[in-house]
Protein backbone atom coordinates (compact mmCIF):
# COMPACT_ATOMS: atom_id res chain seq x y z
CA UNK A 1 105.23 131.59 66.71
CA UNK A 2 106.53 131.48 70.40
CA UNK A 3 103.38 129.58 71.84
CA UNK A 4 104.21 126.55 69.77
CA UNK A 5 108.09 126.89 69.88
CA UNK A 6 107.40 126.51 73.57
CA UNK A 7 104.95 123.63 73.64
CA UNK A 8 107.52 121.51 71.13
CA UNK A 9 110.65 122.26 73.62
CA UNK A 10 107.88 121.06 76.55
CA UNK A 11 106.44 117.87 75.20
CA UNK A 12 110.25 117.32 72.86
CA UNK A 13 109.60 113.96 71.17
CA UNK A 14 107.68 114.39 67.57
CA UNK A 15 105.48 112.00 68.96
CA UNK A 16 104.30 114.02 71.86
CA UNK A 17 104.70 117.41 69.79
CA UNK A 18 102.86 116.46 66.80
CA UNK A 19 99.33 117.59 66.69
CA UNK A 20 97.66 114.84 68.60
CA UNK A 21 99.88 114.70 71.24
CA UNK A 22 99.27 119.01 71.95
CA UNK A 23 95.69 117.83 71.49
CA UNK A 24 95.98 115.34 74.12
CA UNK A 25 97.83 117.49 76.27
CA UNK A 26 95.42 120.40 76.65
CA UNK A 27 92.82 117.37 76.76
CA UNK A 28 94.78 116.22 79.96
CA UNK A 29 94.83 119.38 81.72
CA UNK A 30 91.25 120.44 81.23
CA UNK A 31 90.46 116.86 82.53
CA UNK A 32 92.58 117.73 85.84
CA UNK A 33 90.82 121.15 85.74
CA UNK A 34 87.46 119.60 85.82
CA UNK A 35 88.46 117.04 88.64
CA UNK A 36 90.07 119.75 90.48
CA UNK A 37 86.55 122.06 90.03
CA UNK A 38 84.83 118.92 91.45
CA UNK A 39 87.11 118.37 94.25
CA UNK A 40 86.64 122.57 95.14
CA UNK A 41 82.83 121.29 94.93
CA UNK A 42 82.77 118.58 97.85
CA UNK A 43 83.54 115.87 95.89
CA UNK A 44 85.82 113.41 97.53
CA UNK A 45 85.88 110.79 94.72
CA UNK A 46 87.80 113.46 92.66
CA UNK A 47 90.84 113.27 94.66
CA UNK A 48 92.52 110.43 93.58
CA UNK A 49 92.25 111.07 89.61
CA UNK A 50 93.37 114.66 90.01
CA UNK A 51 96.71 112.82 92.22
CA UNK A 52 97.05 110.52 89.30
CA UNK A 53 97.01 113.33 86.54
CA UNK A 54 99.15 115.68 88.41
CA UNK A 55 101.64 113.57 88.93
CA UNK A 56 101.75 111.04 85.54
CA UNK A 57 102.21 114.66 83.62
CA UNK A 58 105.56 116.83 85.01
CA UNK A 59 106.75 112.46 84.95
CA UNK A 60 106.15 112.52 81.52
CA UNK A 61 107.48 115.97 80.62
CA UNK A 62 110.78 114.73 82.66
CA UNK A 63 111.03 111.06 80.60
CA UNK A 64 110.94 113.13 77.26
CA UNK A 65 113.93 114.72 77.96
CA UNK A 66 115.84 111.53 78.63
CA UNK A 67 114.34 109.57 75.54
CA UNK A 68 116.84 108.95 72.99
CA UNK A 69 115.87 110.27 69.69
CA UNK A 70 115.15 106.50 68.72
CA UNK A 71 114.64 102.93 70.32
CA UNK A 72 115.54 99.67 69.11
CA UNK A 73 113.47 96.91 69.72
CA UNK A 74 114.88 96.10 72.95
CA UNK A 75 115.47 99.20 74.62
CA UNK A 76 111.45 100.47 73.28
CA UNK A 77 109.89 97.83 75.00
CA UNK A 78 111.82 98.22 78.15
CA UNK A 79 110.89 101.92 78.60
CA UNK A 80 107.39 101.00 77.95
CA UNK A 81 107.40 98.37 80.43
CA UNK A 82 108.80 100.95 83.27
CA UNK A 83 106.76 103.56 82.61
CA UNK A 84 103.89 101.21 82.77
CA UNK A 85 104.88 100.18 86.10
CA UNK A 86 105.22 103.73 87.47
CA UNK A 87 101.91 104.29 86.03
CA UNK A 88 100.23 101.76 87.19
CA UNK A 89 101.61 102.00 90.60
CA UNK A 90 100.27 105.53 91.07
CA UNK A 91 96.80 104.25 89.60
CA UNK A 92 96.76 101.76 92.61
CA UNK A 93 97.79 104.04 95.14
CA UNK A 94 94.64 106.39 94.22
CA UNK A 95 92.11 103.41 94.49
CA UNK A 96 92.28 102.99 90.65
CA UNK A 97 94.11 100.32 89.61
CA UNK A 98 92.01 97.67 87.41
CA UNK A 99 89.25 100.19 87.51
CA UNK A 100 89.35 100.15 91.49
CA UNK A 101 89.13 95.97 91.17
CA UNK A 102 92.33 95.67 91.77
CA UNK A 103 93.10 93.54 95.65
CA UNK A 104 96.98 94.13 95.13
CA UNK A 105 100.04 96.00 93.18
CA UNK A 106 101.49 92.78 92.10
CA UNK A 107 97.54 91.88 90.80
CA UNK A 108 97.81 95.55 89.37
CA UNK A 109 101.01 94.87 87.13
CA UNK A 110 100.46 91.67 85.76
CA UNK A 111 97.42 92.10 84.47
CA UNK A 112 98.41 95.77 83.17
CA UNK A 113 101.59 96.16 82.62
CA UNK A 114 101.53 92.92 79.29
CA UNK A 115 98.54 94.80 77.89
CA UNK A 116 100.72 97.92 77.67
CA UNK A 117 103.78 95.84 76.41
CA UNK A 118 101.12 93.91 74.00
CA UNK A 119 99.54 97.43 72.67
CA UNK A 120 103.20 98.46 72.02
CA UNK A 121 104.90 95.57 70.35
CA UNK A 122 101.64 96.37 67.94
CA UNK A 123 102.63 99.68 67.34
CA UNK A 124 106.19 99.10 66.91
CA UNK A 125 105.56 96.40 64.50
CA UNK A 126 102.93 98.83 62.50
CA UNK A 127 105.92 101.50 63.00
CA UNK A 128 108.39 99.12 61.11
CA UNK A 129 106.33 96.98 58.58
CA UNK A 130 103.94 100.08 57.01
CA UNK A 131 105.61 103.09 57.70
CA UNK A 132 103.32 104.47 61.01
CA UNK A 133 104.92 107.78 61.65
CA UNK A 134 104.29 110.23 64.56
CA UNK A 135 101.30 111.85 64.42
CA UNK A 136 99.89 108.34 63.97
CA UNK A 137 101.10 106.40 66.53
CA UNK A 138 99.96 108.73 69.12
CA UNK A 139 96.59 108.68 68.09
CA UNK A 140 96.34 105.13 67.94
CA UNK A 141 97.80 104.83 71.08
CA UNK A 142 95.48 107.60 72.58
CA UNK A 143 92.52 105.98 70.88
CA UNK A 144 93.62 103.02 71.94
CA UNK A 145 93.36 103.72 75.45
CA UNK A 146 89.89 105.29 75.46
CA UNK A 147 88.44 102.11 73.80
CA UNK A 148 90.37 99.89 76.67
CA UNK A 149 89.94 102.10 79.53
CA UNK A 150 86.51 104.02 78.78
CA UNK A 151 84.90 101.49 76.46
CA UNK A 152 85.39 98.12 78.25
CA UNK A 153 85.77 99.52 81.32
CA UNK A 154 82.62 101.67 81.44
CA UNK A 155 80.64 100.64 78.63
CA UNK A 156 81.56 103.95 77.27
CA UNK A 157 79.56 105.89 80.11
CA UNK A 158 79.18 109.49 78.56
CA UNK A 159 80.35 111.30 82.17
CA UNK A 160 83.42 109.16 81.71
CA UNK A 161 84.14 110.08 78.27
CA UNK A 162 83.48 113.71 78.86
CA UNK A 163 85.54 113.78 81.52
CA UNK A 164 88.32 111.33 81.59
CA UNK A 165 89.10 110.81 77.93
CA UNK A 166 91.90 113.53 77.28
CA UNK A 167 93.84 112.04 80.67
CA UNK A 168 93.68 108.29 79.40
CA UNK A 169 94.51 109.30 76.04
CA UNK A 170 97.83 111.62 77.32
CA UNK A 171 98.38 108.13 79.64
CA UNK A 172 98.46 105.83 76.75
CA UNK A 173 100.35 108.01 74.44
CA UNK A 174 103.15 109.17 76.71
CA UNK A 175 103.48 105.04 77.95
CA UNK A 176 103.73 103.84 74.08
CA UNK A 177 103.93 106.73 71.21
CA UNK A 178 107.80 106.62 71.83
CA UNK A 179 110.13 107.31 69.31
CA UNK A 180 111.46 104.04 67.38
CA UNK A 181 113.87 103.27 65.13
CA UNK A 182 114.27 101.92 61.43
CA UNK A 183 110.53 102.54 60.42
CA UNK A 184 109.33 101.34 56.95
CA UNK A 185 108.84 103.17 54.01
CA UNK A 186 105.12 104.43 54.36
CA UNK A 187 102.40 101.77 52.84
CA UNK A 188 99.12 103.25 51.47
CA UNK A 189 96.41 104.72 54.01
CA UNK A 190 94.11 102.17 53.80
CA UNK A 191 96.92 99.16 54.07
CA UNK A 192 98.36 101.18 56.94
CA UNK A 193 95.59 101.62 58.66
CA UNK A 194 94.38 98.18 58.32
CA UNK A 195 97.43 96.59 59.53
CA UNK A 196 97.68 99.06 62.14
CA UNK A 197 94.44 98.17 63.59
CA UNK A 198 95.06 94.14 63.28
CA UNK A 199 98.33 94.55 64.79
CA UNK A 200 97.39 96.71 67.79
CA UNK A 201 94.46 94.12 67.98
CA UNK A 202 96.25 91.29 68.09
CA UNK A 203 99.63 92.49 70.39
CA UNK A 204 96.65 93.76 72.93
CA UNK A 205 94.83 91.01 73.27
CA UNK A 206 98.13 88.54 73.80
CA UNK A 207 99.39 91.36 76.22
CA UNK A 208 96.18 91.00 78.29
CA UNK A 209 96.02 86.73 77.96
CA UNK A 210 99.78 87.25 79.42
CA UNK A 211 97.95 88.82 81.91
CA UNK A 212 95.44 86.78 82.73
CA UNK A 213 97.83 83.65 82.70
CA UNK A 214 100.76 85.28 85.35
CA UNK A 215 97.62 85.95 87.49
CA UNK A 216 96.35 82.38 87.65
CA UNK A 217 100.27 81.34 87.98
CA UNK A 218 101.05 83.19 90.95
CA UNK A 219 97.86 83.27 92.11
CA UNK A 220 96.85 86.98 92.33
C-alpha cells in the first residue's frame, strides 16, 4: 500500500494520479532512460529530448501542488496557456520546437501554444457537457498528443513511437488533464466518447487555424 500512497502524494491531482496518468508517468521516465542510454552511447541527438524531459517533469510535479482542487473556465485556460508557454519554450531551446521547423520562439508559441488552448477548451467542454471525469481526460489528452506529435509529425515512425510516446503523452496530460470545475452528470460511453472525440477535434483544429492566422499576421 505505501508504493501507491506515495505516487498519489507525488503526481496529487486525480487527474495525474489516476491510472493513466501513473501509466504515463513511468512511460515518461523509461523514455528519458532510453534517451539517456543513447546519449551514454555517443549519441548527440539525444541530448536535447533528455533536457526537455528532465526538466518538463520535477515542473510538473511542482505545478500540481499549486493547482487548486478545481478551475473555472477562466482560470483553466489560463494555466493551460502558461504551462504551454514554458513548455514550448524549453522545446525550442533543445532544437525541438515545431518538430525542429521552428526559425523563432515567437513562431514557436503562436503556432503551439492555440493548439494546446484549442485541445483544452475541447476537453473542458467534454468535462462539462457529458460528464468526462479523470481517468478520461488524461487519456484523451495523452492520446491526443501522440496522434498530433507522433502521428502528423512523423507519420507515426515506429522508433518514434517506441521511444517518445510515454514523454509526449506525460507532456500533453500534465499541460491539459487539469482539474475543472462543475462537470456534468456522466452521459453514456458511447455518447461520451463520441462527443469527446468531436469536441477535442474540433477545439484542435480552431486552436491550430489560430495558429496559422497570428503567424501570417505578424509575420513569423
Amino acid at each position: 500500500m505505501k508504493a501507491p500512497r506515495l505516487l498519489d502524494r507525488l503526481l496529487v491531482t486525480p487527474e495525474w494520479s489516476s491510472i493513466p496518468g501513473k501509466v504515463c508517468f513511468f512511460w515518461c521516465l523509461l523514455d528519458l532512460a532510453l534517451f539517456g542510454a543513447l546519449a551514454l552511447s555517443g549519441d548527440r541527438g539525444a541530448d536535447g529530448v533528455i533536457v526537455e524531459i528532465a526538466s518538463w517533469v520535477p515542473i510538473s510535479l511542482f505545478v500540481a501542488r499549486l493547482l487548486p482542487r478545481s478551475l473555472g473556465v477562466g482560470s483553466y485556460l489560463s494555466v493551460v496557456v502558461a504551462l504551454s508557454l514554458s513548455e514550448e519554450t524549453i522545446a525550442y531551446s533543445t532544437g525541438g520546437g515545431l518538430h525542429g521547423a521552428a526559425t523563432s520562439l515567437p513562431e514557436n508559441w503562436v503556432r503551439s501554444v492555440p493548439t494546446f488552448a484549442g485541445l483544452a477548451l475541447g476537453l473542458l467542454l467534454a468535462v462539462r457537457s457529458v460528464g468526462l471525469r479523470s481517468p478520461e481526460t488524461f487519456t484523451t489528452a495523452a492520446a491526443a498528443g501522440i496522434f498530433l506529435e507522433i502521428g502528423l509529425g512523423s507519420g507515426f515512425n515506429p522508433v518514434a513511437l517506441f521511444a517518445l510516446s510515454g514523454a509526449v503523452a506525460w507532456v500533453y496530460g500534465t499541460i491539459v488533464a487539469l482539474p475543472c470545475d462543475r462537470p456534468a452528470p456522466r452521459k453514456p460511453d458511447l455518447v461520451r466518447v463520441a462527443v469527446t472525440i468531436a469536441l477535442v477535434v474540433v477545439g484542435t483544429l480552431g486552436g491550430g487555424a489560430l495558429g496559422l492566422a497570428l503567424q501570417a499576421l505578424f509575420h513569423l
